[in-house]
N, C-alpha and C. Protein backbone atom coordinates (compact mmCIF):
# COMPACT_ATOMS: atom_id res chain seq x y z
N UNK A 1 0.85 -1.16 0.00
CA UNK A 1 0.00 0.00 0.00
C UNK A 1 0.90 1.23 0.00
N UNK A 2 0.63 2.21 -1.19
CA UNK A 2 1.20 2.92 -1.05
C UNK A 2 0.59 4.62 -0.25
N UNK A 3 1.55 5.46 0.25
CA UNK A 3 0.54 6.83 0.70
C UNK A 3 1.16 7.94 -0.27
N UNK A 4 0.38 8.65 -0.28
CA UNK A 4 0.90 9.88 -0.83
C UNK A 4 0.24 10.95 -0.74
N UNK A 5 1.28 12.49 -0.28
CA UNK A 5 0.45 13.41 -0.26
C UNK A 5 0.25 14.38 -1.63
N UNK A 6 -0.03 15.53 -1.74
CA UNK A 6 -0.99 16.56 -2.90
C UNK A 6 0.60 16.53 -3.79
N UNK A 7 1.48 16.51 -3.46
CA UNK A 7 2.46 16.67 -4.24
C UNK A 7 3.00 15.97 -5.09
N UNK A 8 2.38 14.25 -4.59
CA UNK A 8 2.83 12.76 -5.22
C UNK A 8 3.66 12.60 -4.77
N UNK A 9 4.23 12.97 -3.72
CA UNK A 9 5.84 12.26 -2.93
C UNK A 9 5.38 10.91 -2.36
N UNK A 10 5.94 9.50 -2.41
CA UNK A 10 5.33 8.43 -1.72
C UNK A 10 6.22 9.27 -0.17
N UNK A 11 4.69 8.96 0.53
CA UNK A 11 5.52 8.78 1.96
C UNK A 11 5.00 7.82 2.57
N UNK A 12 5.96 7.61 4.02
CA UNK A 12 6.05 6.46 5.17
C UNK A 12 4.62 6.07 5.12
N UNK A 13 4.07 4.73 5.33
CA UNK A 13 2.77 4.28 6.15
C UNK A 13 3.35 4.02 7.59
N UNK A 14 3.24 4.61 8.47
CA UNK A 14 3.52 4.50 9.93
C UNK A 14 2.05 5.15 10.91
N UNK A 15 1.71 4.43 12.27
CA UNK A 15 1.16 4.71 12.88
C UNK A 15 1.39 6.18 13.10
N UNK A 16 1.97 7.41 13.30
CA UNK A 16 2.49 8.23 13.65
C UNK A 16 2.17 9.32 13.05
N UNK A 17 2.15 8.84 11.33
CA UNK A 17 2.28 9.65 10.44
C UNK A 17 0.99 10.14 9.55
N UNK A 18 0.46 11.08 10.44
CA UNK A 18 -0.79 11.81 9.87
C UNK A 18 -0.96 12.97 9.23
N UNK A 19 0.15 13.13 7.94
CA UNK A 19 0.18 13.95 7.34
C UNK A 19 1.12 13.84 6.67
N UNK A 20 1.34 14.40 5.38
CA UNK A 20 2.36 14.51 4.33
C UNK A 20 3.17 15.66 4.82
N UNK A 21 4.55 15.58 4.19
CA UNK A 21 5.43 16.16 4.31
C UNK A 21 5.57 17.45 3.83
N UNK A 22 4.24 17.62 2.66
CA UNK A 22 4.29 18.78 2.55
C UNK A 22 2.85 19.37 3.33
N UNK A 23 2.36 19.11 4.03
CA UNK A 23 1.46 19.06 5.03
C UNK A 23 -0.09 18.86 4.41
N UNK A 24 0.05 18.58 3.40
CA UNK A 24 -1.40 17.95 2.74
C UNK A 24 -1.98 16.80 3.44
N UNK A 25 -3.38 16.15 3.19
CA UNK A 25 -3.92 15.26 3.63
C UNK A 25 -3.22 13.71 3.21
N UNK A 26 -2.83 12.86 3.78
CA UNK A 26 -2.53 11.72 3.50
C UNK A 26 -3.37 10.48 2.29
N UNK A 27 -2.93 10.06 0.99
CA UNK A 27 -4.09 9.30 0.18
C UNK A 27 -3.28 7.92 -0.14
N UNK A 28 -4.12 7.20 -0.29
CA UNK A 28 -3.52 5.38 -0.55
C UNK A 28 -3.83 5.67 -2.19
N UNK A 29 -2.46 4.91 -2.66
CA UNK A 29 -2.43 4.87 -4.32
C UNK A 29 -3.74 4.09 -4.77
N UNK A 30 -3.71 2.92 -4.31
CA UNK A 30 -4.50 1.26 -4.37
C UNK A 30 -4.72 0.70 -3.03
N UNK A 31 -5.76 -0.30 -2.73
CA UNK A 31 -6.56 -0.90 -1.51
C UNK A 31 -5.94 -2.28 -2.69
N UNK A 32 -6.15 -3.03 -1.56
CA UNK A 32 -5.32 -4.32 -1.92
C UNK A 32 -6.61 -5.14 -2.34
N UNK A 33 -6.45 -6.21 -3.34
CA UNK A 33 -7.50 -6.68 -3.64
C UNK A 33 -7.65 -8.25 -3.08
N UNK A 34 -8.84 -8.85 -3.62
CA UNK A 34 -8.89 -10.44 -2.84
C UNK A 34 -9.49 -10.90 -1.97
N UNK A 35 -9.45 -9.60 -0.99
CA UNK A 35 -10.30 -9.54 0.57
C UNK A 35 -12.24 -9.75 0.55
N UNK A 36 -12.22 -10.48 0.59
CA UNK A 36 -13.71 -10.38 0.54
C UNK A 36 -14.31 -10.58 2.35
N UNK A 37 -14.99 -9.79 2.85
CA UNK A 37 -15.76 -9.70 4.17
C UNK A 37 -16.51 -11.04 4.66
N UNK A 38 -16.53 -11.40 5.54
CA UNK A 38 -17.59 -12.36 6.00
C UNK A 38 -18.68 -12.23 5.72
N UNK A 39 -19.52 -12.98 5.49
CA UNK A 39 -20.91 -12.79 4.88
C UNK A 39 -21.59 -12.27 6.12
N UNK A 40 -22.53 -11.53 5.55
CA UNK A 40 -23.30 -10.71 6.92
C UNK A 40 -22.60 -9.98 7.57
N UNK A 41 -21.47 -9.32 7.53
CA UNK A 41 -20.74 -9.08 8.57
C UNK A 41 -21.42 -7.34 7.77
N UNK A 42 -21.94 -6.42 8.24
CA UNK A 42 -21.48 -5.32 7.31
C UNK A 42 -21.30 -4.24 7.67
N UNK A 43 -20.44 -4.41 9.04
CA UNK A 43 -19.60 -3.24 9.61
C UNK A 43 -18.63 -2.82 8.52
N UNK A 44 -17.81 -2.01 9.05
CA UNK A 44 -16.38 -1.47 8.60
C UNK A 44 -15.16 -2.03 8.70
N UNK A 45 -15.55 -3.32 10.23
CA UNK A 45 -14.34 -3.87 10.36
C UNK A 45 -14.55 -5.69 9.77
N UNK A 46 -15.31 -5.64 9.11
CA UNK A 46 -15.23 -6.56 7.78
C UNK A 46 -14.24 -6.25 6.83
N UNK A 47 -13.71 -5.31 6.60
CA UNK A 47 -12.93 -4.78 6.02
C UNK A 47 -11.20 -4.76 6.60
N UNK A 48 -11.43 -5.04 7.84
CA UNK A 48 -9.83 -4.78 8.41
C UNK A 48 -8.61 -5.54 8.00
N UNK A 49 -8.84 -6.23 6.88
CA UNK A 49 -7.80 -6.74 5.77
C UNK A 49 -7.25 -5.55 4.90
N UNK A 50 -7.76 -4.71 4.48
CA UNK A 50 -7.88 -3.56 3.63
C UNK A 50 -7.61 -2.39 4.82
N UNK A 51 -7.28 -2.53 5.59
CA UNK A 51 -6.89 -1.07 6.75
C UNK A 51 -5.42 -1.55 6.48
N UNK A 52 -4.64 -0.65 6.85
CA UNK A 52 -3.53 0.05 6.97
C UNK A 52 -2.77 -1.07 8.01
N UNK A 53 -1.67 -1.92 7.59
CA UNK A 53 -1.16 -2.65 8.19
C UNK A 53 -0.72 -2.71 9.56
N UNK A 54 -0.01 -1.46 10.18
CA UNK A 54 0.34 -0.68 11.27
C UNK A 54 -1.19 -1.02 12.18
N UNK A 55 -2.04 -1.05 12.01
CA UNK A 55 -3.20 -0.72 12.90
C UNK A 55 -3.66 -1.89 13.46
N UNK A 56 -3.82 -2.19 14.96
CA UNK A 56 -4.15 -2.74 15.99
C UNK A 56 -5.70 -3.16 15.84
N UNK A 57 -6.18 -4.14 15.49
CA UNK A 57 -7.38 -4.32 15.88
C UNK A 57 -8.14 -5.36 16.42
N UNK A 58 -7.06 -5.66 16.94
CA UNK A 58 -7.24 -6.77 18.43
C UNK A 58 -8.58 -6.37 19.02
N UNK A 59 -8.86 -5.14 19.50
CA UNK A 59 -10.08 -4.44 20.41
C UNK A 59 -10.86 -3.52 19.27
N UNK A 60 -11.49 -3.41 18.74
CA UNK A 60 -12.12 -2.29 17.88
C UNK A 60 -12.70 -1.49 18.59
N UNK A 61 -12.72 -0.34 18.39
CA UNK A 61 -13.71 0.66 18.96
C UNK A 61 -15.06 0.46 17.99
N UNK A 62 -15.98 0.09 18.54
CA UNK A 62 -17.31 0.25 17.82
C UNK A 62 -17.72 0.76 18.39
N UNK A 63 -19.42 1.68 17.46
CA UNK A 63 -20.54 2.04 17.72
C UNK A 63 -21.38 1.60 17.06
N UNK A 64 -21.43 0.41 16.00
CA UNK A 64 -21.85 0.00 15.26
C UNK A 64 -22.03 0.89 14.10
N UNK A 65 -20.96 1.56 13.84
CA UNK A 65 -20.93 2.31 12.32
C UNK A 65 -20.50 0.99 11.09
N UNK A 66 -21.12 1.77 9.80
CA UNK A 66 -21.32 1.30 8.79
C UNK A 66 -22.10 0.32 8.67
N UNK A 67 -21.94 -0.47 7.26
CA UNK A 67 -23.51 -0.98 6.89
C UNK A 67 -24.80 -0.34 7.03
N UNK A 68 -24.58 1.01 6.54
CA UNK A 68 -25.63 1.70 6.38
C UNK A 68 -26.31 1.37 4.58
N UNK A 69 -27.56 1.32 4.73
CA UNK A 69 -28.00 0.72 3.39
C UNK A 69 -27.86 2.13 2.05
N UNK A 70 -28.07 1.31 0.78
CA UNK A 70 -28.71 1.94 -0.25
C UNK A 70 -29.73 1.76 -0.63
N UNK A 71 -30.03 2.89 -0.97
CA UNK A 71 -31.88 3.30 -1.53
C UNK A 71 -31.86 3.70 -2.84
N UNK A 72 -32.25 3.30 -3.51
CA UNK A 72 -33.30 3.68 -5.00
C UNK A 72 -33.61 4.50 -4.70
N UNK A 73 -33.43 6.17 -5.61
CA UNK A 73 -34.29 7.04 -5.63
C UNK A 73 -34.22 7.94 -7.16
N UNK A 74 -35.34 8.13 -7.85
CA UNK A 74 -35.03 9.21 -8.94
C UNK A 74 -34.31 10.16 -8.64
N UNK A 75 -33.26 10.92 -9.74
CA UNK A 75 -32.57 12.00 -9.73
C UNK A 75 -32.41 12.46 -11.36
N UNK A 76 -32.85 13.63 -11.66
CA UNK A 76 -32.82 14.17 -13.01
C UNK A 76 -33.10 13.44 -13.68
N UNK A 77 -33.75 12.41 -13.76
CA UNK A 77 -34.43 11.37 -15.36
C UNK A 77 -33.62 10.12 -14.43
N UNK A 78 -33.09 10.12 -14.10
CA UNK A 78 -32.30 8.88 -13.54
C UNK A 78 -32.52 8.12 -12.09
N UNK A 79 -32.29 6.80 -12.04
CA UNK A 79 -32.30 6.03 -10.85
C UNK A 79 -30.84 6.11 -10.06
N UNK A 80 -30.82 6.66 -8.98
CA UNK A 80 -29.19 6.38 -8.46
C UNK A 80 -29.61 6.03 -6.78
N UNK A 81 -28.20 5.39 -6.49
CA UNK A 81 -28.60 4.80 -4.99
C UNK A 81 -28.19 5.80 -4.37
N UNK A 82 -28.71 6.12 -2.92
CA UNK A 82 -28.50 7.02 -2.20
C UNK A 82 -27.78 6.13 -0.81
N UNK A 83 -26.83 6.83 -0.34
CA UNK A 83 -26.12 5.69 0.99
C UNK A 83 -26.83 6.57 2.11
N UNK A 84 -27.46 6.15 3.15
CA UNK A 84 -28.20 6.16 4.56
C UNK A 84 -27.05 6.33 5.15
N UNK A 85 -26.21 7.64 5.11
CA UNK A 85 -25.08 7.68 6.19
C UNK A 85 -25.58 8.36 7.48
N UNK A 86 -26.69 8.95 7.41
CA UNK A 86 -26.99 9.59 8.64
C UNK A 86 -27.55 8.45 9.79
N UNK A 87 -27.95 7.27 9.39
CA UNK A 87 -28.06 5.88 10.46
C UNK A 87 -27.17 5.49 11.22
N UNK A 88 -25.40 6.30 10.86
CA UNK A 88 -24.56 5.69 11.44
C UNK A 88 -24.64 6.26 13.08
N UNK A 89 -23.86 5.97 14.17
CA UNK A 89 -24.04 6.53 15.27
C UNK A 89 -24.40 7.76 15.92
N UNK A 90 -23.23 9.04 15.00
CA UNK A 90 -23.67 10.00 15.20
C UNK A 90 -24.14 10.79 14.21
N UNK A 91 -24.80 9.87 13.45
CA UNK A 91 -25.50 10.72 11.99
C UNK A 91 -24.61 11.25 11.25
N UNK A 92 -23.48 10.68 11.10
CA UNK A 92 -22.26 10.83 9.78
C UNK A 92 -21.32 9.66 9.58
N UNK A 93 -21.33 10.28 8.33
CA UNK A 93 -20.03 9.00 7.48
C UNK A 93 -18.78 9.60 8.22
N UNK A 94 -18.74 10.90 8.66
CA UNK A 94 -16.95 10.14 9.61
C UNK A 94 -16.78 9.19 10.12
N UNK A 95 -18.10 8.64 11.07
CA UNK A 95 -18.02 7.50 12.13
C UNK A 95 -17.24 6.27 11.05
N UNK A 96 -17.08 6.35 10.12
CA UNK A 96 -16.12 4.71 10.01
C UNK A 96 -14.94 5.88 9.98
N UNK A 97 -14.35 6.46 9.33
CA UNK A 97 -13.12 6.88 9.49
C UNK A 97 -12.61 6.68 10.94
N UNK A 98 -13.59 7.97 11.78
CA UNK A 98 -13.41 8.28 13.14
C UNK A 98 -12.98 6.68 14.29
N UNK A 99 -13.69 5.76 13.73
CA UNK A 99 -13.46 4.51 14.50
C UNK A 99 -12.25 4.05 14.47
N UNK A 100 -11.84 4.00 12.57
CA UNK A 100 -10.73 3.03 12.88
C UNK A 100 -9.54 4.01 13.20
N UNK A 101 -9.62 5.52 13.37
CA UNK A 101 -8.00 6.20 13.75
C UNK A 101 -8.33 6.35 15.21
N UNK A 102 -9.84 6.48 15.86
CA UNK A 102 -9.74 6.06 17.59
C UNK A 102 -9.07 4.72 17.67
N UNK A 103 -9.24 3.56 17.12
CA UNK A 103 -9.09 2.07 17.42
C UNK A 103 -7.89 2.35 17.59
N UNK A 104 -6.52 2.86 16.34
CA UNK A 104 -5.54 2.61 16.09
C UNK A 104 -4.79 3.89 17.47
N UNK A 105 -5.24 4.97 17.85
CA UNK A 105 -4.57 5.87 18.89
C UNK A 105 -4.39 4.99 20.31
N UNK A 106 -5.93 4.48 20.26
CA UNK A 106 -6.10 3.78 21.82
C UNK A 106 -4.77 2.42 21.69
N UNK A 107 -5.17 1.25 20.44
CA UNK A 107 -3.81 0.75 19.95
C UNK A 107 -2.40 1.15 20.72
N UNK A 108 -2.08 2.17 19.92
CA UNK A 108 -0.83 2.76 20.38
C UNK A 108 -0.53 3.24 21.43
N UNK A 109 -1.26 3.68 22.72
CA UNK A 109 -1.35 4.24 24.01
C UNK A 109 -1.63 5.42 24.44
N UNK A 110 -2.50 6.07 23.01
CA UNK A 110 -2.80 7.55 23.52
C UNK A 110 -4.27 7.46 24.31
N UNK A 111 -4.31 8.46 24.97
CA UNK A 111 -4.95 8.48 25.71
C UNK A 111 -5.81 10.02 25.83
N UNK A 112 -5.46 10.77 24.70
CA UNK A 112 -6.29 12.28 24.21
C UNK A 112 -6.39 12.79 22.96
N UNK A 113 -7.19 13.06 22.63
CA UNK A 113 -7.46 13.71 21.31
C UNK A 113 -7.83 15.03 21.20
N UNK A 114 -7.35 15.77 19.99
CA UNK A 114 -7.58 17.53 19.71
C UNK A 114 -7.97 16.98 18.30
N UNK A 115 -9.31 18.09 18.49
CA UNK A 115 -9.50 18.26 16.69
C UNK A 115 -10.07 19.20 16.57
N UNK A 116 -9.70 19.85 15.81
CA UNK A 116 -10.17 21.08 15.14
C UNK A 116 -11.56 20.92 13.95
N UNK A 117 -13.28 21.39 14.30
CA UNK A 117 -14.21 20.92 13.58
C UNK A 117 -15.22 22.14 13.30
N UNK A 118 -16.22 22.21 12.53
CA UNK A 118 -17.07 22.56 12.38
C UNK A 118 -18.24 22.16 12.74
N UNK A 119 -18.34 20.77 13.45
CA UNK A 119 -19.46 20.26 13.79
C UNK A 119 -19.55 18.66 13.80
N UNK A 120 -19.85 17.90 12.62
CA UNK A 120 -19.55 16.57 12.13
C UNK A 120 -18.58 15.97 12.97
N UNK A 121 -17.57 16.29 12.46
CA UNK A 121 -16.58 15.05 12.96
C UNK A 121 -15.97 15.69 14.08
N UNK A 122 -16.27 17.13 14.82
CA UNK A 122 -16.35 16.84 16.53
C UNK A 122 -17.05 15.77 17.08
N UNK A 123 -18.18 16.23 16.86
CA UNK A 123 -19.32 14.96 17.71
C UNK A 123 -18.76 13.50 17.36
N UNK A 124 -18.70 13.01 15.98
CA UNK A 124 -18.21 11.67 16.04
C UNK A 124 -16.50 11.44 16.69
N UNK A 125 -15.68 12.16 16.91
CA UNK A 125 -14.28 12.14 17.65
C UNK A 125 -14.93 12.03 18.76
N UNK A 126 -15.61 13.26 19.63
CA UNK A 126 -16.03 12.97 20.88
C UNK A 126 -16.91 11.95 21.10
N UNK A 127 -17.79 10.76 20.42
CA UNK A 127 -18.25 9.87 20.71
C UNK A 127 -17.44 8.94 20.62
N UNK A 128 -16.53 8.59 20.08
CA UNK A 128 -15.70 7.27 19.67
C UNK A 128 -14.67 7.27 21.17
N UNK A 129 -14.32 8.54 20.62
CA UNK A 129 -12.95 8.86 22.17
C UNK A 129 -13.82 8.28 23.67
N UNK A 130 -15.22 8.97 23.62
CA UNK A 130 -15.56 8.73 24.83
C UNK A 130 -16.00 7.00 25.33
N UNK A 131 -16.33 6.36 23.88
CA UNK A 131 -16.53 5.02 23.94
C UNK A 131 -15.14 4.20 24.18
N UNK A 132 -13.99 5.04 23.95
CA UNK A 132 -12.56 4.40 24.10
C UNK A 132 -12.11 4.60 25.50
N UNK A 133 -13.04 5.35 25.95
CA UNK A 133 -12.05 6.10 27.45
C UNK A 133 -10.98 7.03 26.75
N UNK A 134 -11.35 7.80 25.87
CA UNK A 134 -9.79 8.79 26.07
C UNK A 134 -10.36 10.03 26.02
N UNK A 135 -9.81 10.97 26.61
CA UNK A 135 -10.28 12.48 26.86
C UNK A 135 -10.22 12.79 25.17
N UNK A 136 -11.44 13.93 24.68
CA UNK A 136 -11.04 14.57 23.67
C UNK A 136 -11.48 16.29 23.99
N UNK A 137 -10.66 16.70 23.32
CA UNK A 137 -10.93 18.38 22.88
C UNK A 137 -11.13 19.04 21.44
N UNK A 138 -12.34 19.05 21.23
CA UNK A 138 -12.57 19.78 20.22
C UNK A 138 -12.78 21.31 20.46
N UNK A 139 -11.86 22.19 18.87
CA UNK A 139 -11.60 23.31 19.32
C UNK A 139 -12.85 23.63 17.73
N UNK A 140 -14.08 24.80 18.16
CA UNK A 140 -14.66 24.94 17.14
C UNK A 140 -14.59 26.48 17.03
N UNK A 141 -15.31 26.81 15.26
CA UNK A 141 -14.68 28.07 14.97
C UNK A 141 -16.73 29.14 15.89
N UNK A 142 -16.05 30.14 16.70
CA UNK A 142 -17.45 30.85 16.88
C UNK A 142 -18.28 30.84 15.50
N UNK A 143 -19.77 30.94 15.70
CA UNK A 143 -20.40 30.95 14.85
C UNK A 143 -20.83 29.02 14.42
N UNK A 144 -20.34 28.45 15.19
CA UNK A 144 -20.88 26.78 15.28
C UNK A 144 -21.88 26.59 15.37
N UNK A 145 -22.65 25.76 15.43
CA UNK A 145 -24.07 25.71 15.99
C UNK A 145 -24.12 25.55 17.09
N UNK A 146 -25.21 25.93 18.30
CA UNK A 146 -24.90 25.28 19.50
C UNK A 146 -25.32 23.54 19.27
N UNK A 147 -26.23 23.64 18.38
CA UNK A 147 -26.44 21.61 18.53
C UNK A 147 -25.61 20.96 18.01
N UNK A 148 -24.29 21.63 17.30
CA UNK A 148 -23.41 20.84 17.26
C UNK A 148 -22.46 20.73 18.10
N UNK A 149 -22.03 22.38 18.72
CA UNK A 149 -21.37 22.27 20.49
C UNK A 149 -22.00 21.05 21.17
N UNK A 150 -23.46 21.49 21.45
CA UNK A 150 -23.93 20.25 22.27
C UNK A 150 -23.94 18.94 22.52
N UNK A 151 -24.09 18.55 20.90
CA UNK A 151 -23.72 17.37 20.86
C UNK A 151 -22.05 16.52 21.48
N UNK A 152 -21.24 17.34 20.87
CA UNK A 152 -20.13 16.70 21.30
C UNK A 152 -19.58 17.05 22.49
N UNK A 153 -20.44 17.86 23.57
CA UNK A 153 -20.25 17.92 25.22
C UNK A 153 -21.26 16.84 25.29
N UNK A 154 -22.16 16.91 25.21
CA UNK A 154 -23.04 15.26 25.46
C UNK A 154 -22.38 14.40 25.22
N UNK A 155 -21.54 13.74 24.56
CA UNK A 155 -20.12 12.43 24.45
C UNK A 155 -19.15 12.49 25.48
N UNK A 156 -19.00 13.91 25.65
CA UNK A 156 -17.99 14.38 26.95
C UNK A 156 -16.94 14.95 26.56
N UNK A 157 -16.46 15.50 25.34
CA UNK A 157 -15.98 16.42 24.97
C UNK A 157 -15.50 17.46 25.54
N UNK A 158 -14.36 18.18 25.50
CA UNK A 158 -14.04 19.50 25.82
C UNK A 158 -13.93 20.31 24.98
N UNK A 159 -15.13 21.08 24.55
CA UNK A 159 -15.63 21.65 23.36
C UNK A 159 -14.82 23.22 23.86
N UNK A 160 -13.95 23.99 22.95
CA UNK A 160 -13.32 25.28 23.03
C UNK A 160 -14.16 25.89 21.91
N UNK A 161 -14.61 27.25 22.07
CA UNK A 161 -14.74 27.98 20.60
C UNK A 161 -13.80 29.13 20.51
N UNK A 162 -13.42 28.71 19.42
CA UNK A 162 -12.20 29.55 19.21
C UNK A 162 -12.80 30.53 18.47
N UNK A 163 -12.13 32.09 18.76
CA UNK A 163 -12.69 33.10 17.90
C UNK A 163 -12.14 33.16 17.15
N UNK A 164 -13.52 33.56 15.29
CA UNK A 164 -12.76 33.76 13.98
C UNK A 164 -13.55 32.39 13.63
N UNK A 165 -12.75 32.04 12.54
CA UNK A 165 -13.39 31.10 11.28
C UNK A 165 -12.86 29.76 11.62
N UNK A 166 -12.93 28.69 10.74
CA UNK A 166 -12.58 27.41 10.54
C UNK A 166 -11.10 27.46 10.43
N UNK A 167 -10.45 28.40 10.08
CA UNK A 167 -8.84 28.48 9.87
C UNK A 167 -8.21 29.16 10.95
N UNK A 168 -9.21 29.94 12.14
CA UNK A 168 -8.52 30.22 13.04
C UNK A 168 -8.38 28.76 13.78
N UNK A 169 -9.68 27.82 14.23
CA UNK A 169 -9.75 27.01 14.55
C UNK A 169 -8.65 26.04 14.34
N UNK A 170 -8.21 25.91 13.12
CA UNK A 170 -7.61 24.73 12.69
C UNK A 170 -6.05 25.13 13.41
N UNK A 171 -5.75 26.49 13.10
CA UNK A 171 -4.38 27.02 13.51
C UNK A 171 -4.22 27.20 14.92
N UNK A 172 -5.59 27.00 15.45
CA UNK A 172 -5.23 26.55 16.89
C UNK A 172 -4.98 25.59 17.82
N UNK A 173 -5.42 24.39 17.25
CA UNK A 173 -5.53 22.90 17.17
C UNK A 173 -3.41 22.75 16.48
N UNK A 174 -3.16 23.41 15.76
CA UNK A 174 -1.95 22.96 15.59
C UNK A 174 -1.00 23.73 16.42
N UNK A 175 -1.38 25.03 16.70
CA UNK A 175 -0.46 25.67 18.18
C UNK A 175 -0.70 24.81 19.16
N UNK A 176 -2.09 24.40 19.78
CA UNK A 176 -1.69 23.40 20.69
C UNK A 176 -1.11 21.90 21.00
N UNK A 177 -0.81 21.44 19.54
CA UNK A 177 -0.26 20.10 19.39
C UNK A 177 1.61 20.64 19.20
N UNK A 178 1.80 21.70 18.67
CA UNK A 178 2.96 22.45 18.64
C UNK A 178 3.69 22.46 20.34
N UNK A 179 2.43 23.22 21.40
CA UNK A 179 2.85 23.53 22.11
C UNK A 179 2.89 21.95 23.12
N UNK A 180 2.13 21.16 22.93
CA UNK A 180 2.57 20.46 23.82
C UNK A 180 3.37 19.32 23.72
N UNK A 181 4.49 19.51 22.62
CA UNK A 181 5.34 18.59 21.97
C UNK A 181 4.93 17.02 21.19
N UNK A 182 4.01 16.99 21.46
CA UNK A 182 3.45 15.62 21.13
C UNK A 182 3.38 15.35 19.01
């Protein structure tokens, strides 16, 4: 499996390494083929042949994300399936992402999480973290919703609102991972 970030540099697959070198988002060239899931199984971790070798999944963190169905529905003259991601735990498709990089932190021995959100994938970080036992802090930009604040203090979250936009937010989430050497 290969990774690569926006630039096409292959980089490392390591537990550690959550981000490209030129600080873009991390992408797999190819998913390995062959793997076929247990029948019935139609979580996400039917799939843990196809996760990222490095990753621990002795213990999974579940909430029972994925296997959310498709639906038939007209669209412009056409039939297309629609995926039911809002069935997943916290009513988003992060929850499979969010599971398997909680599974793989708790894995490795962390024991806190920071993320910088708009809403979505606070609440699903703060539900997964809180189903893992590990403290999380989500830092959101003012102007959030409160039902999305709410939600992810209801998981148990340490919800910050940071003043300014989504990019103050984000640049604060990396001063504090800056500042606390980790």
């Amino acid at each position: 499996m290969t990774l690569r970030g926006r630039s096409g540099a292959v980089e490392d697959c390591r537990a550690d390494h959550w981000r490209a070198d030129d600080g873009s988002p991390l992408s797999f060239d190819a998913l390995p083929v062959g793997s076929v899931p247990a029948p019935g199984d139609q979580s996400i971790w039917a799939w843990a042949d196809w996760f990222p070798p490095e990753t621990t999944l002795s213990s999974p963190v579940t909430l029972g994300e994925g296997g959310t169905p498709l639906v038939a529905a007209p669209w412009l003259g056409e039939e297309v399936l629609l995926k039911l991601d809002h069935l997943n735990p916290t009513g988003s498709f992060k929850d499979r992402g969010v599971a398997l990089v909680v599974t793989a932190l708790k894995s490795e021995g962390g024991t806190r999480l920071l993320e910088d959100s708009s809403g979505n994938g606070g609440s699903s970080l703060a539900a997964y973290a809180g189903a893992a036992g590990l403290a999380a802090r989500v830092l959101v930009p003012n102007g959030t919703s409160a039902g999305k604040i709410a939600a992810a203090r209801a998981y148990g979250a340490d919800v910050v609102v940071v003043p300014g936009d989504r990019a103050a937010a984000s640049g604060e989430a990396l001063r504090q991972v800056a500042e606390s050497g980790e």
